[in-house]
PDB file of N, CA and C in Angstrom:
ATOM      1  N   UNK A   1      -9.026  10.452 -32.149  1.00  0.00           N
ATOM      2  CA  UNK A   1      -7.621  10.416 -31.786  1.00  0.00           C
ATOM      3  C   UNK A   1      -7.414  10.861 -30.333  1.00  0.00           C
ATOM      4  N   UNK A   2      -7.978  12.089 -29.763  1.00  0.00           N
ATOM      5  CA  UNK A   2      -8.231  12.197 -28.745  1.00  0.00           C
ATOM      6  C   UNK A   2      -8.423  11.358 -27.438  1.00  0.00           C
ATOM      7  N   UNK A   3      -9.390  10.716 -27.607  1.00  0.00           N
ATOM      8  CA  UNK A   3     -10.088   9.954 -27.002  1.00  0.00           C
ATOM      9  C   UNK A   3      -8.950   8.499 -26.698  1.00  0.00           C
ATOM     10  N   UNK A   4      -8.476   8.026 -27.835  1.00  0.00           N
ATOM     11  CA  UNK A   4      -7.249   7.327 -27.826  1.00  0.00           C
ATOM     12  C   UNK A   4      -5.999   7.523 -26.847  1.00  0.00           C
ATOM     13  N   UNK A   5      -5.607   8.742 -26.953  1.00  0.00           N
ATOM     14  CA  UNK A   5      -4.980   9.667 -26.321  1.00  0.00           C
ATOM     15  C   UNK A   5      -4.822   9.558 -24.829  1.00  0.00           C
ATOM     16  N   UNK A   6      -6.061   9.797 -24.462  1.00  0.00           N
ATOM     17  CA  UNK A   6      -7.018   9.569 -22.953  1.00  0.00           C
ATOM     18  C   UNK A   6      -7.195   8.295 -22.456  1.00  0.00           C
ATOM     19  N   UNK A   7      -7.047   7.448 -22.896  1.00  0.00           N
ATOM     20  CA  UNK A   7      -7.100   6.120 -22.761  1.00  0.00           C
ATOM     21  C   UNK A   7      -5.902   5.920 -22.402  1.00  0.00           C
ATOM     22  N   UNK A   8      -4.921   5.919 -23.330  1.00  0.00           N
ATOM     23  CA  UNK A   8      -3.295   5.315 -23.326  1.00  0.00           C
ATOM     24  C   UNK A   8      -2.376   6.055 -22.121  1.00  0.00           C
ATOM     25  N   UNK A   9      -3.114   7.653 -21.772  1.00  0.00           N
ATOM     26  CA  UNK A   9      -2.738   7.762 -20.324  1.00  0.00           C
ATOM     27  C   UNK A   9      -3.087   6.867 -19.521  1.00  0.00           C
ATOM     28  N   UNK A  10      -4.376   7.164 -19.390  1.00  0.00           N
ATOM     29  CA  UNK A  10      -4.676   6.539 -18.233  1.00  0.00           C
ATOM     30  C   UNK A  10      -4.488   5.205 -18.003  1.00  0.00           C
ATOM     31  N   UNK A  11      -4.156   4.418 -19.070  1.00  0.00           N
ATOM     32  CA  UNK A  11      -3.329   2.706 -18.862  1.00  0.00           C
ATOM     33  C   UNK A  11      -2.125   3.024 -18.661  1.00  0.00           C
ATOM     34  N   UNK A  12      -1.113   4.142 -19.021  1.00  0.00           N
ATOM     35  CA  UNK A  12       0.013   4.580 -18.734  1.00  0.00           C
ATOM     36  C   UNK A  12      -0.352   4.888 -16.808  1.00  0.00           C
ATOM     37  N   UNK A  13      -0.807   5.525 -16.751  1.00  0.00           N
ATOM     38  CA  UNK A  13      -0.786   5.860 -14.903  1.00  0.00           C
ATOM     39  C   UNK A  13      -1.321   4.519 -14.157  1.00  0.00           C
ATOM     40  N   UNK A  14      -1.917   3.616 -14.377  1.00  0.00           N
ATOM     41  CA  UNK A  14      -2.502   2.610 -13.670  1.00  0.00           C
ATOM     42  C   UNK A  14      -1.185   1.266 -13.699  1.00  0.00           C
ATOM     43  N   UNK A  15      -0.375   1.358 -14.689  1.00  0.00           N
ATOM     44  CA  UNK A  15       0.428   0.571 -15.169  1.00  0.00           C
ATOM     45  C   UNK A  15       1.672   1.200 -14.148  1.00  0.00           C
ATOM     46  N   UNK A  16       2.054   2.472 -14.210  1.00  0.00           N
ATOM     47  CA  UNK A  16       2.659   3.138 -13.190  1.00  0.00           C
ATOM     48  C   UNK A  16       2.584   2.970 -11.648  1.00  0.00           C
ATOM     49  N   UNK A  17       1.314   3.170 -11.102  1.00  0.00           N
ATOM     50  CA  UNK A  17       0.882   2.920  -9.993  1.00  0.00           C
ATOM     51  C   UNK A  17       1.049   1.682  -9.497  1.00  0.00           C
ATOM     52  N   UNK A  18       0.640   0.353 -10.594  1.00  0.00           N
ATOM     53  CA  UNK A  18       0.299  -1.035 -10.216  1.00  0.00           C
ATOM     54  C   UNK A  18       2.313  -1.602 -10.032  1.00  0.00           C
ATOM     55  N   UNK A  19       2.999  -1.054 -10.965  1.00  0.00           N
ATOM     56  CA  UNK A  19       4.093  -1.428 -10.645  1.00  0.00           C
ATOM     57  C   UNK A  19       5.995  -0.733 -10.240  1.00  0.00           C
ATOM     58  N   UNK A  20       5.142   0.037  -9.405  1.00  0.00           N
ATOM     59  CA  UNK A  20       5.568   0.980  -8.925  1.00  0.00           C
ATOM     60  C   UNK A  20       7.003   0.138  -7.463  1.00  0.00           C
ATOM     61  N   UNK A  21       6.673  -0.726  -6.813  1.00  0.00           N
ATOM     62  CA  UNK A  21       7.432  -1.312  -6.057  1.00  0.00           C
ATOM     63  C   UNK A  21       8.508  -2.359  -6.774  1.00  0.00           C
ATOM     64  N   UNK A  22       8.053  -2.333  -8.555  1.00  0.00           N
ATOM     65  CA  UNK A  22       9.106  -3.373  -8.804  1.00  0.00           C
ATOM     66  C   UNK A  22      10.693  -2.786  -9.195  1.00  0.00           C
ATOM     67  N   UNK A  23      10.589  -1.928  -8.753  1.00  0.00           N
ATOM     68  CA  UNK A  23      11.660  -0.728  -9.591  1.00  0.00           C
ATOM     69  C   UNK A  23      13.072  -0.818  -8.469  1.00  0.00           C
ATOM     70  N   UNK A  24      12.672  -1.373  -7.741  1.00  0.00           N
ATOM     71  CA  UNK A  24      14.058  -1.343  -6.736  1.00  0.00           C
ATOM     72  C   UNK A  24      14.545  -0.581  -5.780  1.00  0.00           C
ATOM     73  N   UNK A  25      13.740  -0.048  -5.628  1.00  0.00           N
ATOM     74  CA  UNK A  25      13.404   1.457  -5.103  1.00  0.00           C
ATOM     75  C   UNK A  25      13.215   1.130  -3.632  1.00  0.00           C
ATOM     76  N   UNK A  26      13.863   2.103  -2.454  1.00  0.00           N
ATOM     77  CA  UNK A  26      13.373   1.805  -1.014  1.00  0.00           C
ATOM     78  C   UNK A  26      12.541   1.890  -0.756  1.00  0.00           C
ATOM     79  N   UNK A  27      11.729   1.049  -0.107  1.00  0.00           N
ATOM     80  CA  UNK A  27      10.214   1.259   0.345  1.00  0.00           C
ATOM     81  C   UNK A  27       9.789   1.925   1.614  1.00  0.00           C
ATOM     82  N   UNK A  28       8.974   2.774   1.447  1.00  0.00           N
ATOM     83  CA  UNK A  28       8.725   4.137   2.407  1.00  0.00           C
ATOM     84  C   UNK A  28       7.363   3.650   3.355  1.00  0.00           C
ATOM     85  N   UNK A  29       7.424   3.578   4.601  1.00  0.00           N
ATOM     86  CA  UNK A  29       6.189   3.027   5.548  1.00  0.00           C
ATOM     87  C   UNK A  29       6.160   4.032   6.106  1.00  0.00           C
ATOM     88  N   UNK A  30       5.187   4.027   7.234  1.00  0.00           N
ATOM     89  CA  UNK A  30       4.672   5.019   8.204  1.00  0.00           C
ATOM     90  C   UNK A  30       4.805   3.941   9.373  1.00  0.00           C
ATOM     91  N   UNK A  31       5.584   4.904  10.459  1.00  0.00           N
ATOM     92  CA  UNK A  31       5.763   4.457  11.877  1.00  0.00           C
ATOM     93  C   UNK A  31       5.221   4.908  12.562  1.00  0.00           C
ATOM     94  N   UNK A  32       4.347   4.240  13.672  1.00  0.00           N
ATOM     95  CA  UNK A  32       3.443   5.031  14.437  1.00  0.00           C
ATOM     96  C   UNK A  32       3.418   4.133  15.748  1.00  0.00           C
ATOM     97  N   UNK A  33       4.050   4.773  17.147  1.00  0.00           N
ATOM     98  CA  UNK A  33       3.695   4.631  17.940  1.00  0.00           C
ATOM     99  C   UNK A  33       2.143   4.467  18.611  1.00  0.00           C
ATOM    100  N   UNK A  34       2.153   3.517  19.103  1.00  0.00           N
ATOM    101  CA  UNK A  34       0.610   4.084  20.587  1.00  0.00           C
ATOM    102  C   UNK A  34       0.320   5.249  20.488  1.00  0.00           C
ATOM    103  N   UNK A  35      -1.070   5.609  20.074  1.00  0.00           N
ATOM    104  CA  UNK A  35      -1.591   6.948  20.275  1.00  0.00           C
ATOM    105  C   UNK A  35      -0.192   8.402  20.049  1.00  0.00           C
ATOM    106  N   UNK A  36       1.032   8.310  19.228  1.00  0.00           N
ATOM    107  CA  UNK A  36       1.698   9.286  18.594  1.00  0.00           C
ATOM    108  C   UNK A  36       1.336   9.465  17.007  1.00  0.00           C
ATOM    109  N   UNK A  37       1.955  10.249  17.053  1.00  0.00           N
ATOM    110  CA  UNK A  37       1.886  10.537  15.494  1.00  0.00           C
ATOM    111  C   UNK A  37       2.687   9.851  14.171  1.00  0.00           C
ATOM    112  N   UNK A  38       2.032   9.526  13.339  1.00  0.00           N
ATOM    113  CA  UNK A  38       2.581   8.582  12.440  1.00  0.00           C
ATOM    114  C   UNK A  38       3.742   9.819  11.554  1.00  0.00           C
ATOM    115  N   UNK A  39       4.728   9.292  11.110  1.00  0.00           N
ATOM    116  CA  UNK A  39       5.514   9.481  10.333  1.00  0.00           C
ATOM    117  C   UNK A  39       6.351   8.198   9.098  1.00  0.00           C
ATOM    118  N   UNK A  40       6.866   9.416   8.201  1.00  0.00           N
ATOM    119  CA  UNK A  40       7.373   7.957   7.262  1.00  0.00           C
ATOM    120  C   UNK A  40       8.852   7.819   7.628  1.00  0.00           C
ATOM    121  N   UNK A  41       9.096   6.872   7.485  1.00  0.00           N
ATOM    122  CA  UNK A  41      10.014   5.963   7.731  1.00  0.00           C
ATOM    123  C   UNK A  41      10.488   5.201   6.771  1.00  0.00           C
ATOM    124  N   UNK A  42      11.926   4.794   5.913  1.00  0.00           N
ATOM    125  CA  UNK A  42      12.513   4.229   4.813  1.00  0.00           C
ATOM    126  C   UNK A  42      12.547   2.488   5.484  1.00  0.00           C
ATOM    127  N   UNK A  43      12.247   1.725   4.753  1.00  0.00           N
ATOM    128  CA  UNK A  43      12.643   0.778   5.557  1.00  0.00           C
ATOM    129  C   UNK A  43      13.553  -0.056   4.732  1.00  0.00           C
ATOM    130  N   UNK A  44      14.338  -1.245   5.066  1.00  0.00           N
ATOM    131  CA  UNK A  44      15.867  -1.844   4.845  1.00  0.00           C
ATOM    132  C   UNK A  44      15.443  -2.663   3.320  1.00  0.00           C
ATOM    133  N   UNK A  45      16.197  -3.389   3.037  1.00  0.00           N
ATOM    134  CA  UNK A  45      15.378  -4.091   2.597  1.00  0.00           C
ATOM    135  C   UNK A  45      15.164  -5.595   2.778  1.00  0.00           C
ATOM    136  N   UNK A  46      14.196  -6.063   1.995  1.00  0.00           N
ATOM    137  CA  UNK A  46      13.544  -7.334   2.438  1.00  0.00           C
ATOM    138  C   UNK A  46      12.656  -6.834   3.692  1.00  0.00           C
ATOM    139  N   UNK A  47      12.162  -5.392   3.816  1.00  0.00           N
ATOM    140  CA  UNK A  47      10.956  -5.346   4.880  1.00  0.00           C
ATOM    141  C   UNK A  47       9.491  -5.069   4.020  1.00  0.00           C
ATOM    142  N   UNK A  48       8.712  -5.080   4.318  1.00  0.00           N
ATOM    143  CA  UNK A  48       7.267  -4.541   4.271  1.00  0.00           C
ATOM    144  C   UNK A  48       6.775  -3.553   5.281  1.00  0.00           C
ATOM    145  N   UNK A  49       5.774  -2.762   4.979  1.00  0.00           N
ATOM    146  CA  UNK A  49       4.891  -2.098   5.861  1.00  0.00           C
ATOM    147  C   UNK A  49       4.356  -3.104   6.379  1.00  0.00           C
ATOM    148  N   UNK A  50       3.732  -2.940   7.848  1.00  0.00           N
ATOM    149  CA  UNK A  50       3.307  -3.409   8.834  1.00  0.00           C
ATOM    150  C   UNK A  50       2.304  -2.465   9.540  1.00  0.00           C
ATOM    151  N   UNK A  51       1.227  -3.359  10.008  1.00  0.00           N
ATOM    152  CA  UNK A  51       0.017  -2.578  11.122  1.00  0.00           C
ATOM    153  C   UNK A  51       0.154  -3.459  11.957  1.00  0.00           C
ATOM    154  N   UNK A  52       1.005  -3.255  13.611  1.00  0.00           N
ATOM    155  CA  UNK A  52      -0.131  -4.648  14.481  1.00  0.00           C
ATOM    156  C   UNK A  52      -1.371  -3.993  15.415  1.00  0.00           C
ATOM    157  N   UNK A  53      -2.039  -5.031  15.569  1.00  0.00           N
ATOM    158  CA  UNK A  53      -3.015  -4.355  16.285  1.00  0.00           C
ATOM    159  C   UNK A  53      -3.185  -5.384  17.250  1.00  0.00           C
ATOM    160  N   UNK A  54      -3.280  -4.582  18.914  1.00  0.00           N
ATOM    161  CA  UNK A  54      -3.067  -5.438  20.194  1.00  0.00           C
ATOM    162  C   UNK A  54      -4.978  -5.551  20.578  1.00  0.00           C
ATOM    163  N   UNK A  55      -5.217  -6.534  21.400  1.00  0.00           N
ATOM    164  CA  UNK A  55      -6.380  -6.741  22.478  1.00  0.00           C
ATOM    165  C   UNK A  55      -7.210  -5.686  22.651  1.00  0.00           C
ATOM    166  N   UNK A  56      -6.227  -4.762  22.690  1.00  0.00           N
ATOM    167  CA  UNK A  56      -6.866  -3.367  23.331  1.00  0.00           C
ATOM    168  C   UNK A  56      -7.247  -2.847  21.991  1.00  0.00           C
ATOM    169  N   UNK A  57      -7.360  -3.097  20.326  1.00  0.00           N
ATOM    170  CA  UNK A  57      -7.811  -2.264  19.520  1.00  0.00           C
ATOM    171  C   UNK A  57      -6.570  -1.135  19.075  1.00  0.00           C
ATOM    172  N   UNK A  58      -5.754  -0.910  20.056  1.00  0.00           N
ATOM    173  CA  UNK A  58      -4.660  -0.076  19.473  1.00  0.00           C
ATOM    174  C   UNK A  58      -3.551  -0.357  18.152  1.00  0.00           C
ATOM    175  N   UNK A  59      -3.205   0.423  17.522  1.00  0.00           N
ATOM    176  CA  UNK A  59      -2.466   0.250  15.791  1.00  0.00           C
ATOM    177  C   UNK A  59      -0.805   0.626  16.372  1.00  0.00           C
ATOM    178  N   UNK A  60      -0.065  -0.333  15.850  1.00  0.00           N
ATOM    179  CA  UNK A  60       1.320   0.112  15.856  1.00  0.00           C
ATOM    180  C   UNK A  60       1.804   0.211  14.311  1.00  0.00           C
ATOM    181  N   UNK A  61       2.286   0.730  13.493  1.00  0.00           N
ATOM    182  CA  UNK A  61       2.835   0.931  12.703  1.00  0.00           C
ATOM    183  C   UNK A  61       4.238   1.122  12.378  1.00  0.00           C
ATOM    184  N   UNK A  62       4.720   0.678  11.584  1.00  0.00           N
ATOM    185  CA  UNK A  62       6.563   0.238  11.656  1.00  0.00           C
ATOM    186  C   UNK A  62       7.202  -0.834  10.009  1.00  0.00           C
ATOM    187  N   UNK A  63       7.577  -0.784  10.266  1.00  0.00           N
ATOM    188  CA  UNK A  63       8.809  -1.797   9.046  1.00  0.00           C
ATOM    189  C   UNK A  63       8.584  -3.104   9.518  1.00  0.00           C
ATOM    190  N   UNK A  64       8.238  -3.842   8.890  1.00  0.00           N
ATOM    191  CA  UNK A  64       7.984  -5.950   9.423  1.00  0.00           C
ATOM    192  C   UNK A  64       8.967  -6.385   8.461  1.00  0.00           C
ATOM    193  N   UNK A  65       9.873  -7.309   8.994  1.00  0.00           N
ATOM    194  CA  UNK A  65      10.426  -8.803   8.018  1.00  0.00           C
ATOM    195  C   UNK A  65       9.173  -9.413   7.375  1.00  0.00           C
ATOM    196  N   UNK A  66       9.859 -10.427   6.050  1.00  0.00           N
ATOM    197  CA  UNK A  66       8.728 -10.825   5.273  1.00  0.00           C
ATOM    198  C   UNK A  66       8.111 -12.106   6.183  1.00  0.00           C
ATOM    199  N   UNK A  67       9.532 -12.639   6.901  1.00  0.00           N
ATOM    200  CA  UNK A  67       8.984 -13.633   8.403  1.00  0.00           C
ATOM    201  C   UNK A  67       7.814 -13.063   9.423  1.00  0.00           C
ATOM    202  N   UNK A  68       8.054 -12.037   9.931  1.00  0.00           N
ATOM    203  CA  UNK A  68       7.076 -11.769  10.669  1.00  0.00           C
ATOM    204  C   UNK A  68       5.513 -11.390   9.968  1.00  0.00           C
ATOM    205  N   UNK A  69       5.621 -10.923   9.074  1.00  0.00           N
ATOM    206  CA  UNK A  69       4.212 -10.616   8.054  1.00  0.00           C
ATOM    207  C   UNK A  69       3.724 -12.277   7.893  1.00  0.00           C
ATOM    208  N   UNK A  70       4.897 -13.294   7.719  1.00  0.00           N
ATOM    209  CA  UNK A  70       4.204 -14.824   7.350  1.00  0.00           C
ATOM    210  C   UNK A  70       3.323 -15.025   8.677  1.00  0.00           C
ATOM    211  N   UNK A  71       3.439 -14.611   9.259  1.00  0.00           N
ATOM    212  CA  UNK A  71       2.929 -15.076  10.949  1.00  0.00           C
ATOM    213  C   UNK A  71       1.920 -14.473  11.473  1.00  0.00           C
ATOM    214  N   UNK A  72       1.174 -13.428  10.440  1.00  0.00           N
ATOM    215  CA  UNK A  72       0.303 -13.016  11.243  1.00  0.00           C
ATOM    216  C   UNK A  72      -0.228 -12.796  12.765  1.00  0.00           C
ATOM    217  N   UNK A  73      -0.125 -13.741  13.698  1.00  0.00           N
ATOM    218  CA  UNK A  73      -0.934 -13.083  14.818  1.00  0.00           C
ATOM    219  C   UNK A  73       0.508 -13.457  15.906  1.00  0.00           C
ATOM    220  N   UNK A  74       0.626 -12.980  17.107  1.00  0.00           N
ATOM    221  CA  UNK A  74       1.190 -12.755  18.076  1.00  0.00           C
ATOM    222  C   UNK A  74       3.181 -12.156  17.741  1.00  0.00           C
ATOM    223  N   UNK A  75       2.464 -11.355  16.472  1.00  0.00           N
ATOM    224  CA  UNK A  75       3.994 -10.439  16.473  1.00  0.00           C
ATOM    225  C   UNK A  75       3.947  -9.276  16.964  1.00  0.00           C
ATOM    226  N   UNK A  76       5.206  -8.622  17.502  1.00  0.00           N
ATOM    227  CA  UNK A  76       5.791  -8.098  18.259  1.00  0.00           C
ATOM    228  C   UNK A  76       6.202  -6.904  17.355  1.00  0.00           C
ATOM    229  N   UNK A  77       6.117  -5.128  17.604  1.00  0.00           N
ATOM    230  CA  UNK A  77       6.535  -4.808  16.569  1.00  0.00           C
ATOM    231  C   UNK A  77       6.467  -3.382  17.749  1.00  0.00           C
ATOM    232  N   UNK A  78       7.508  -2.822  17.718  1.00  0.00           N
ATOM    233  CA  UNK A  78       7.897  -1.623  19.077  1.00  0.00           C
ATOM    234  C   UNK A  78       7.035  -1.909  20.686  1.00  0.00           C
ATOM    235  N   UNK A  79       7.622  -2.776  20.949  1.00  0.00           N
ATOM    236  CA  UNK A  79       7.043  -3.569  22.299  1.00  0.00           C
ATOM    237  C   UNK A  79       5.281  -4.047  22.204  1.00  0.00           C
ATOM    238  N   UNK A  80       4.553  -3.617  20.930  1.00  0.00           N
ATOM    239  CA  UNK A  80       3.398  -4.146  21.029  1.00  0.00           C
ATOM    240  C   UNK A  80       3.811  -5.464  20.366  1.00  0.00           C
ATOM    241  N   UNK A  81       2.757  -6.924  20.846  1.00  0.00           N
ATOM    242  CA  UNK A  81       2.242  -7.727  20.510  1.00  0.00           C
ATOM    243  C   UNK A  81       0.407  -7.712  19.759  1.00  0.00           C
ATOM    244  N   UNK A  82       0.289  -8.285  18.831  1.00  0.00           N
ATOM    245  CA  UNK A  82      -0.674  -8.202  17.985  1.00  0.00           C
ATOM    246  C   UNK A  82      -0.866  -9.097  16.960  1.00  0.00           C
ATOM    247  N   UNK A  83      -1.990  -9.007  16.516  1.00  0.00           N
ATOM    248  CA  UNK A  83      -2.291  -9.266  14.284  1.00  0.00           C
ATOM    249  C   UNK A  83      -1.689  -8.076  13.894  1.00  0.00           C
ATOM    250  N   UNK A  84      -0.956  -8.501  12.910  1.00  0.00           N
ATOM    251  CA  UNK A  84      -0.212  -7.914  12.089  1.00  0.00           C
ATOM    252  C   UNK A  84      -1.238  -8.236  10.229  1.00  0.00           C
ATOM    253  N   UNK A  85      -1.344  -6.798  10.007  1.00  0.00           N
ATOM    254  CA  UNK A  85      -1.100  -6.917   8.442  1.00  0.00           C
ATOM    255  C   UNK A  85      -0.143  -5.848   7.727  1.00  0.00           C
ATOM    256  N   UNK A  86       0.334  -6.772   6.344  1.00  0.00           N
ATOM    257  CA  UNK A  86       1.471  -6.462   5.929  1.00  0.00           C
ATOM    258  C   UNK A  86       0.783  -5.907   4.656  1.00  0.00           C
ATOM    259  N   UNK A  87       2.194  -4.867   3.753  1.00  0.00           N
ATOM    260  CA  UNK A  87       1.877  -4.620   2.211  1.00  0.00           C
ATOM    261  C   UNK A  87       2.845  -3.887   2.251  1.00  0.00           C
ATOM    262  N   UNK A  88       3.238  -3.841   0.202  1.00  0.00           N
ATOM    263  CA  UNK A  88       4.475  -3.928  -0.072  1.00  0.00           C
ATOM    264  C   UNK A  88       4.380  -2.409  -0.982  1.00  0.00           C
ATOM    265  N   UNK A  89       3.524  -1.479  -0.877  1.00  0.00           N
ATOM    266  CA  UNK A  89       3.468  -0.090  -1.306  1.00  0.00           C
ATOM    267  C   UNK A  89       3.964   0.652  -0.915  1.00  0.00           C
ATOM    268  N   UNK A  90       4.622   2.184  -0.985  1.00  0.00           N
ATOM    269  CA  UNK A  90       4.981   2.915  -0.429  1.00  0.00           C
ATOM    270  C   UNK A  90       3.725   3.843   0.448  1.00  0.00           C
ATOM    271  N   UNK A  91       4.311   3.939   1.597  1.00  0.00           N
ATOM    272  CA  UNK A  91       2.795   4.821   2.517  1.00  0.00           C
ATOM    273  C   UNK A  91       2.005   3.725   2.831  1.00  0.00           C
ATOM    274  N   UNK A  92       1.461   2.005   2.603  1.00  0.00           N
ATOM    275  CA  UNK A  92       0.329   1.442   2.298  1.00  0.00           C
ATOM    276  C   UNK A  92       0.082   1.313   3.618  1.00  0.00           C
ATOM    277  N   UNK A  93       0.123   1.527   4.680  1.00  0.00           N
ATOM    278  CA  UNK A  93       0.201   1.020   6.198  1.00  0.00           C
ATOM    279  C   UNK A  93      -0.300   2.716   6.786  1.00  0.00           C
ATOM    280  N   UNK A  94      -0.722   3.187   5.678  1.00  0.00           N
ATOM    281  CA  UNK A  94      -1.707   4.757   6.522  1.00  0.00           C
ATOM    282  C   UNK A  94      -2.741   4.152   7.304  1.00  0.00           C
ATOM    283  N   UNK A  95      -3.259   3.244   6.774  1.00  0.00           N
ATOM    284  CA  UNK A  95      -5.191   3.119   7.528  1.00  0.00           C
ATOM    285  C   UNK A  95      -6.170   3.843   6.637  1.00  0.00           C
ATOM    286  N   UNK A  96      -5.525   4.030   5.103  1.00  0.00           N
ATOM    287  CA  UNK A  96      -6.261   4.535   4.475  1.00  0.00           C
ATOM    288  C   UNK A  96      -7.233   4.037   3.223  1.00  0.00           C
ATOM    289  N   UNK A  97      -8.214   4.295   3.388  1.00  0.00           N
ATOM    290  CA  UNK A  97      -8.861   2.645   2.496  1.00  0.00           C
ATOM    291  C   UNK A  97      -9.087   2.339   0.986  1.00  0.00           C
ATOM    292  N   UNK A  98      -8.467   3.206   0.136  1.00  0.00           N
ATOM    293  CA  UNK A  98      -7.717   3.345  -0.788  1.00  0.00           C
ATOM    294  C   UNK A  98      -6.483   3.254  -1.585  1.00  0.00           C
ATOM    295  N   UNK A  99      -5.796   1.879  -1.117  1.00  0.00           N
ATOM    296  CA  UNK A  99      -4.233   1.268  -1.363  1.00  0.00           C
ATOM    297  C   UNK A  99      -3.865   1.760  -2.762  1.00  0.00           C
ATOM    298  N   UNK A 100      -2.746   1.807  -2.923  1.00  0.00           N
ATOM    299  CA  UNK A 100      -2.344   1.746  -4.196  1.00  0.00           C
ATOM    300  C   UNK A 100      -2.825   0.693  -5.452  1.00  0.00           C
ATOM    301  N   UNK A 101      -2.767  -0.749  -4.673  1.00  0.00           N
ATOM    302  CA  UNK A 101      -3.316  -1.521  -5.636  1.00  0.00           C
ATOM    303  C   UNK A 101      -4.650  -1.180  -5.709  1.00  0.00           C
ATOM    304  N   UNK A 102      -5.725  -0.635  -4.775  1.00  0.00           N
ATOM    305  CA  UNK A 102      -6.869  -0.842  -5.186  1.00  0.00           C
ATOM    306  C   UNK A 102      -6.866   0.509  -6.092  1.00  0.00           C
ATOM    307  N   UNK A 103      -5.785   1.681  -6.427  1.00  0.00           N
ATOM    308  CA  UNK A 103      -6.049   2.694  -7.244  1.00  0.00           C
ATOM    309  C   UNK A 103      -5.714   2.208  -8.670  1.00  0.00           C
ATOM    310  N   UNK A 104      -5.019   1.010  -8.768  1.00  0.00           N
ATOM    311  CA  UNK A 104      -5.041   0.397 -10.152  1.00  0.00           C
ATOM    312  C   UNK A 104      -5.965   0.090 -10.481  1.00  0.00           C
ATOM    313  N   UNK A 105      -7.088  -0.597  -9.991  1.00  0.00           N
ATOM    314  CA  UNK A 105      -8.205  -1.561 -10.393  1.00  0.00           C
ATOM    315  C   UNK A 105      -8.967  -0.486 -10.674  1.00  0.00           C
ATOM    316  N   UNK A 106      -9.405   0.548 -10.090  1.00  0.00           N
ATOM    317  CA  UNK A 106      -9.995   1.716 -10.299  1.00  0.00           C
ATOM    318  C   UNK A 106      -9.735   2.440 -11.426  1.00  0.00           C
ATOM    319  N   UNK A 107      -8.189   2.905 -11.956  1.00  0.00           N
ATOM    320  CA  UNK A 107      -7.903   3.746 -12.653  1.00  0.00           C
ATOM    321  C   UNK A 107      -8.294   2.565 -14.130  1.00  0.00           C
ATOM    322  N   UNK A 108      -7.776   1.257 -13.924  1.00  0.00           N
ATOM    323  CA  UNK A 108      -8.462   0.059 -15.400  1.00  0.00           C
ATOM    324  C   UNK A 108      -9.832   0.332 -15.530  1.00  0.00           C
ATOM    325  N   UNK A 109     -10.465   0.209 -14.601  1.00  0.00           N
ATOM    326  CA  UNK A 109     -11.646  -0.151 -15.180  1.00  0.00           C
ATOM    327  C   UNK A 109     -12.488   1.308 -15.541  1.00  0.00           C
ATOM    328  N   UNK A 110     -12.340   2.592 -14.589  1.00  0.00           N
ATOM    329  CA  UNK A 110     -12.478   3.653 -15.605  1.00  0.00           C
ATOM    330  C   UNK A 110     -12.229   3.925 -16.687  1.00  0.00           C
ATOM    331  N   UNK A 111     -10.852   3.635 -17.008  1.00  0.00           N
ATOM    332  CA  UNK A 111     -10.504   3.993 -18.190  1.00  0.00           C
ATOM    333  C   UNK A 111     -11.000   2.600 -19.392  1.00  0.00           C
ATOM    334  N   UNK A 112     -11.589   1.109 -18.668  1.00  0.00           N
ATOM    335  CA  UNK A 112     -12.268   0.950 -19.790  1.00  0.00           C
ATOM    336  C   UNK A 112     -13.680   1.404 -20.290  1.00  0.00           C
ATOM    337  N   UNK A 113     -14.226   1.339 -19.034  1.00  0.00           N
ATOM    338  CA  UNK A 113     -15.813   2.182 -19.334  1.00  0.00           C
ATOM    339  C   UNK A 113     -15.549   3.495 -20.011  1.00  0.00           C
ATOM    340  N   UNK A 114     -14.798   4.425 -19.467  1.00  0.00           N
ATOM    341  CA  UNK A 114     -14.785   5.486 -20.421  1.00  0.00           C
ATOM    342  C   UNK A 114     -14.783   5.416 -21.618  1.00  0.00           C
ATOM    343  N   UNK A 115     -13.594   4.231 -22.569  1.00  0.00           N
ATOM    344  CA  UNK A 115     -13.183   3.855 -23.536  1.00  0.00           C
ATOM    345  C   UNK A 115     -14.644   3.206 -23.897  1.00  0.00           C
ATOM    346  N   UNK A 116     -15.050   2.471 -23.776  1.00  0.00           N
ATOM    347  CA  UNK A 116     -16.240   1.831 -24.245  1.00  0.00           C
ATOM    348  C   UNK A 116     -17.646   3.317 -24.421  1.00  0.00           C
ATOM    349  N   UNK A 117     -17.647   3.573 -23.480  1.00  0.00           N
ATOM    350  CA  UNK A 117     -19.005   4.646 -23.358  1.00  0.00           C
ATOM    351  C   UNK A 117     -18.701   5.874 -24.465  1.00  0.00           C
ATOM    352  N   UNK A 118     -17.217   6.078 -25.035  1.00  0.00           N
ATOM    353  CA  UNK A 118     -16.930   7.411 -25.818  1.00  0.00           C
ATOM    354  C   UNK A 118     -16.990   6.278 -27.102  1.00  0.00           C
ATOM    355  N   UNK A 119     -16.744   5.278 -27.261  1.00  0.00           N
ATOM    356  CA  UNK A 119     -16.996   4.594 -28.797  1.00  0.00           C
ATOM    357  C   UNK A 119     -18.297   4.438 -29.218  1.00  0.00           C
ATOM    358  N   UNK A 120     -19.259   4.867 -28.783  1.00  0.00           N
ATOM    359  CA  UNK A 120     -20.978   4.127 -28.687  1.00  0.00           C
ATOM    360  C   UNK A 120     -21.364   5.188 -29.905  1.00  0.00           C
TER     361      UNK A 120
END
């Protein structure tokens, strides 16, 4: 029963995590100037998080339209021009290589191996 228990969380938190942006909820990015410090930032809606990244290797971070995310390369986003990538998580535009979606796929498939390896 236990073990059951442990399972149905952890499909409860992955199920949480995975649909966490459909709730209607404002979506929270990180803005980051040229070489400043990133902070979060609410953005409007109909935006996404945004990274562009210019010639020079430098990261801008900010709020993108779902237009400018379609466009990938030569958008404009606090006077930088760049590739832009977009995502629709709260925070997902850290640079951190652990997204929310990829903490779903993680938290499933633990919790099926676990589930499988405690039935044996």
């Amino acid at each position: 029963m236990a073990k059951s228990l442990f399972f149905f969380a952890i499909v409860l938190l992955g199920i949480y995590f995975g649909t966490v942006e459909l709730l209607g909820t404002t979506l929270q990015c990180y803005r980051q100037e040229k070489d400043k410090v990133q902070t979060p930032k609410n953005c409007s809606s109909g935006e996404q998080c945004a990274s562009v990244k210019d010639k020079a290797g430098k990261v801008t971070k900010d709020c993108a339209t779902t237009e400018m995310c379609k466009k990938e390369k030569n958008v404009t986003i606090l006077d930088v021009t760049g590739t832009i990538k977009c995502c629709k998580k709260d925070l997902c535009n850290s640079g951190h290589s652990v997204t929310n979606g990829h903490f779903t796929v993680i938290i499933a498939v633990s919790a099926c191996l676990s589930f499988f390896l405690t039935s044996l």
